[in-house]
C-alpha atoms as a PDB file:
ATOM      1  CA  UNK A   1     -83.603 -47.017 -48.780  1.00  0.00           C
ATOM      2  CA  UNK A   2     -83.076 -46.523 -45.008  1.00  0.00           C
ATOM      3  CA  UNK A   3     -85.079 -48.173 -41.893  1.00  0.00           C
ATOM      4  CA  UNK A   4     -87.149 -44.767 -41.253  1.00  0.00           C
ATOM      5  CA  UNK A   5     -87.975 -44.313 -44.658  1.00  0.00           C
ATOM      6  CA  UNK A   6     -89.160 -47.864 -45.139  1.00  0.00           C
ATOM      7  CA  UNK A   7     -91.501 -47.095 -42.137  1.00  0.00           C
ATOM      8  CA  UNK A   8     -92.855 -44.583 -43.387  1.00  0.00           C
ATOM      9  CA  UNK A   9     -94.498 -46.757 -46.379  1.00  0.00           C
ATOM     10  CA  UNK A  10     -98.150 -45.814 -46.987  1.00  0.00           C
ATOM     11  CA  UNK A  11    -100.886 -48.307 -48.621  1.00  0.00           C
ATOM     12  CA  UNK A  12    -102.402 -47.040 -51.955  1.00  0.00           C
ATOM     13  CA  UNK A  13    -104.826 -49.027 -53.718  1.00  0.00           C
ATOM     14  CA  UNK A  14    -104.555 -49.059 -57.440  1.00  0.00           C
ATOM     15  CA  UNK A  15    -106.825 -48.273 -60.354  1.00  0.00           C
ATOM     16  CA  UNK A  16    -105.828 -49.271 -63.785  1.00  0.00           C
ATOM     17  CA  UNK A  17    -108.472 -48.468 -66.756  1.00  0.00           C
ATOM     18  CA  UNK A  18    -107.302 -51.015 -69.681  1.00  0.00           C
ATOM     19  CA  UNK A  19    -108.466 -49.616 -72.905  1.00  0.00           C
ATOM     20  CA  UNK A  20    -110.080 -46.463 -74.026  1.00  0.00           C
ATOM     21  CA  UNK A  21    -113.734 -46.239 -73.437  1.00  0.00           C
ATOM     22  CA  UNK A  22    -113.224 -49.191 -70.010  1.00  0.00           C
ATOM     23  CA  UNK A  23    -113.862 -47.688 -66.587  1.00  0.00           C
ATOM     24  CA  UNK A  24    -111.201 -47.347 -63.817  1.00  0.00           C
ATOM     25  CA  UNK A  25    -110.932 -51.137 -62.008  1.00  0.00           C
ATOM     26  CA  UNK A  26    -109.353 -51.772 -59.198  1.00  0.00           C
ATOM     27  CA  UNK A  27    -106.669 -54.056 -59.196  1.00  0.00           C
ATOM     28  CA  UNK A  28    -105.262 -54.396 -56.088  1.00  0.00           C
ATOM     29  CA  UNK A  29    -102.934 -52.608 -53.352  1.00  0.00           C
ATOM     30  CA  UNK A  30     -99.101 -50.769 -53.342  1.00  0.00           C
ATOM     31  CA  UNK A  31     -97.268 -49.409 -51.024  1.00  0.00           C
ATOM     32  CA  UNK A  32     -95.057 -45.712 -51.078  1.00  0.00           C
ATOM     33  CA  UNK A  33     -93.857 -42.815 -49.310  1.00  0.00           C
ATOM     34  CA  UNK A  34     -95.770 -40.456 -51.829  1.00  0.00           C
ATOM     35  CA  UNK A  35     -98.188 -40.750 -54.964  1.00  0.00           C
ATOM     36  CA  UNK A  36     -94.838 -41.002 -57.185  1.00  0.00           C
ATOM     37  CA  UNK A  37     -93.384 -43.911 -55.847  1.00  0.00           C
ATOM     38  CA  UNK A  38     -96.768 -45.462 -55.237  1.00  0.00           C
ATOM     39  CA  UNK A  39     -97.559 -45.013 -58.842  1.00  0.00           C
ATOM     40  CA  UNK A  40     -94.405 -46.102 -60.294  1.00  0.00           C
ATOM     41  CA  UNK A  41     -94.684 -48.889 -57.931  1.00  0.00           C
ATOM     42  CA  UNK A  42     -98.535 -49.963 -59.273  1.00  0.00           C
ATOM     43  CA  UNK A  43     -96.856 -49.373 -62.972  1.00  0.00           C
ATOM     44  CA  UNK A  44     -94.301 -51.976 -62.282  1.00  0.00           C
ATOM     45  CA  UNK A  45     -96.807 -54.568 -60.768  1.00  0.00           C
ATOM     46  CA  UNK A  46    -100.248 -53.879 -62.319  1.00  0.00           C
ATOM     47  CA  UNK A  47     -99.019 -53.179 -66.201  1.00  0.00           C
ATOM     48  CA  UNK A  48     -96.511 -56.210 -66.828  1.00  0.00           C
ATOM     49  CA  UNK A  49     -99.813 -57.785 -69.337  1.00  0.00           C
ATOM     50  CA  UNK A  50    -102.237 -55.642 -71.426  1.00  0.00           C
ATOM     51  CA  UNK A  51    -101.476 -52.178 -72.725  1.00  0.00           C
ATOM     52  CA  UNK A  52    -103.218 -49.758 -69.923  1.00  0.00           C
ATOM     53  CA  UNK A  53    -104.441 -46.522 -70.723  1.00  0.00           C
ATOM     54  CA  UNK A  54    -104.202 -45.014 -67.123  1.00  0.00           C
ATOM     55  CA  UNK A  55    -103.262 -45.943 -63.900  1.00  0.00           C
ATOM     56  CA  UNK A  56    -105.056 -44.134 -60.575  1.00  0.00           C
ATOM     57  CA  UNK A  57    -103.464 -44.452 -56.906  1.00  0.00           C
ATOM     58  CA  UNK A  58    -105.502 -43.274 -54.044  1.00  0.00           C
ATOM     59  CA  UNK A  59    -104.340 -43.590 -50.469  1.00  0.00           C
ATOM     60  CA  UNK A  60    -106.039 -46.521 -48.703  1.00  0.00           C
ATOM     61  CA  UNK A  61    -107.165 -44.333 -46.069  1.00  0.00           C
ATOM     62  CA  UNK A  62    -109.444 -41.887 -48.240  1.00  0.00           C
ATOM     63  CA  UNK A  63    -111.224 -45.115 -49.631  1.00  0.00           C
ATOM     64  CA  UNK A  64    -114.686 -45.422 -48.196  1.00  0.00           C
ATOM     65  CA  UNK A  65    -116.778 -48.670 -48.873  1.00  0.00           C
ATOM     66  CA  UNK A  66    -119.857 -50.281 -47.801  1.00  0.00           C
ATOM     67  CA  UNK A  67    -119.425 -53.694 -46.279  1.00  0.00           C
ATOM     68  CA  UNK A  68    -121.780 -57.061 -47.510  1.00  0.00           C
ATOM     69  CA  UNK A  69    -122.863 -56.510 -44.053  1.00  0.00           C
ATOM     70  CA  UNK A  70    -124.649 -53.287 -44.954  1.00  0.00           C
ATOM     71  CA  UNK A  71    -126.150 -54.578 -48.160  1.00  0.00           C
ATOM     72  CA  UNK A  72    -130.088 -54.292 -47.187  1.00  0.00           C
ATOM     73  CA  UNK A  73    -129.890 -51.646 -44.999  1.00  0.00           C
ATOM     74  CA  UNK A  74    -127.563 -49.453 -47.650  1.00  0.00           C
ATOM     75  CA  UNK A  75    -129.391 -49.865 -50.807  1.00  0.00           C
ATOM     76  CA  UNK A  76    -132.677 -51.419 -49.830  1.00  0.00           C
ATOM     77  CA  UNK A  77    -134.152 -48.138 -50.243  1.00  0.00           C
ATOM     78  CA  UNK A  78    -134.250 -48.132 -54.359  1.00  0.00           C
ATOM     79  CA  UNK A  79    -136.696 -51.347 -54.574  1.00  0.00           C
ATOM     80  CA  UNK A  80    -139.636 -48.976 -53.597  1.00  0.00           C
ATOM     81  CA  UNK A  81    -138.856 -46.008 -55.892  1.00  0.00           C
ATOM     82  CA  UNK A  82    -139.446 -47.805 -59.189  1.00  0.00           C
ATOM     83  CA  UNK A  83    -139.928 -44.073 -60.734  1.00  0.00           C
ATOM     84  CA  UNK A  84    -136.121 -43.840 -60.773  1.00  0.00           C
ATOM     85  CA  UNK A  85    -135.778 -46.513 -63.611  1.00  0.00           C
ATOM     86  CA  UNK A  86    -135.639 -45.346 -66.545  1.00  0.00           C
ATOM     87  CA  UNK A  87    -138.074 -47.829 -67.831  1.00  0.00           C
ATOM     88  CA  UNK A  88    -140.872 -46.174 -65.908  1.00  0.00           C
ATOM     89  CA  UNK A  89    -140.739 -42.741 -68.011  1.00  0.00           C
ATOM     90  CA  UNK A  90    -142.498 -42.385 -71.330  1.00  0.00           C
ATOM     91  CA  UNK A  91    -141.008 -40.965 -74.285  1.00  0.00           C
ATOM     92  CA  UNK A  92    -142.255 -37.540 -75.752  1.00  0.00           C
ATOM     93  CA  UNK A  93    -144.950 -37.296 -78.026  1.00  0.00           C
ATOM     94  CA  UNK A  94    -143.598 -36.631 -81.338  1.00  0.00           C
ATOM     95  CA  UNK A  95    -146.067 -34.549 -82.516  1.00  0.00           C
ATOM     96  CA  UNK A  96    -145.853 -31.848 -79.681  1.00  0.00           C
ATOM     97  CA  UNK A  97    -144.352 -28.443 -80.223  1.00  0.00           C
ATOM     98  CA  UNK A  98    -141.585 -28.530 -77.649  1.00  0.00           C
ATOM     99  CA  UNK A  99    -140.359 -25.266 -78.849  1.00  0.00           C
ATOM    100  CA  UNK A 100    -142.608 -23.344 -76.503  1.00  0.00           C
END
């Protein structure tokens, strides 16, 4: 590999999902010059243990995250809209036509 292309080495954090029916985690951080070589590169570093189902690269720079900083501000909001937990609707009457 030459100087320039090792420059040109972009961060991609990695998402490995373990088993089927597991969400996407992520695991930590490669670098490449494209999403081949980044992925092959996460492959290599993130698979060694376990038997992975999938692996997911996306470039650092596309990731956007809240900070613990924003924590009340960003999702203080929910504590007074209890009608968005499920807990708060009542099932249907079973005795109702509902083919109407």
């Amino acid at each position: 590999m030459s100087r320039d292309s090792a420059g040109a080495q972009t961060p991609w954090e990695v998402f490995v999902r373990p088993r089927r029916g597991l969400s996407h985690q992520h695991v930590g951080s490669v670098h490449g010059a494209d999403s081949d070589m980044a992925i092959a590169n996460a492959r290599d570093l993130y698979t060694r243990r376990g038997d992975p189902v999938s692996i997911w690269v996306v470039r650092s720079e596309a990731v956007r995250a809240s900070s613990p900083a924003e924590k009340d501000p960003f999702f203080s909001n929910g504590a007074d809209k209890p009608y968005r937990y499920p807990q708060m609707y009542v099932p249907l009457n079973d005795g109702a036509d509902h083919d109407e």
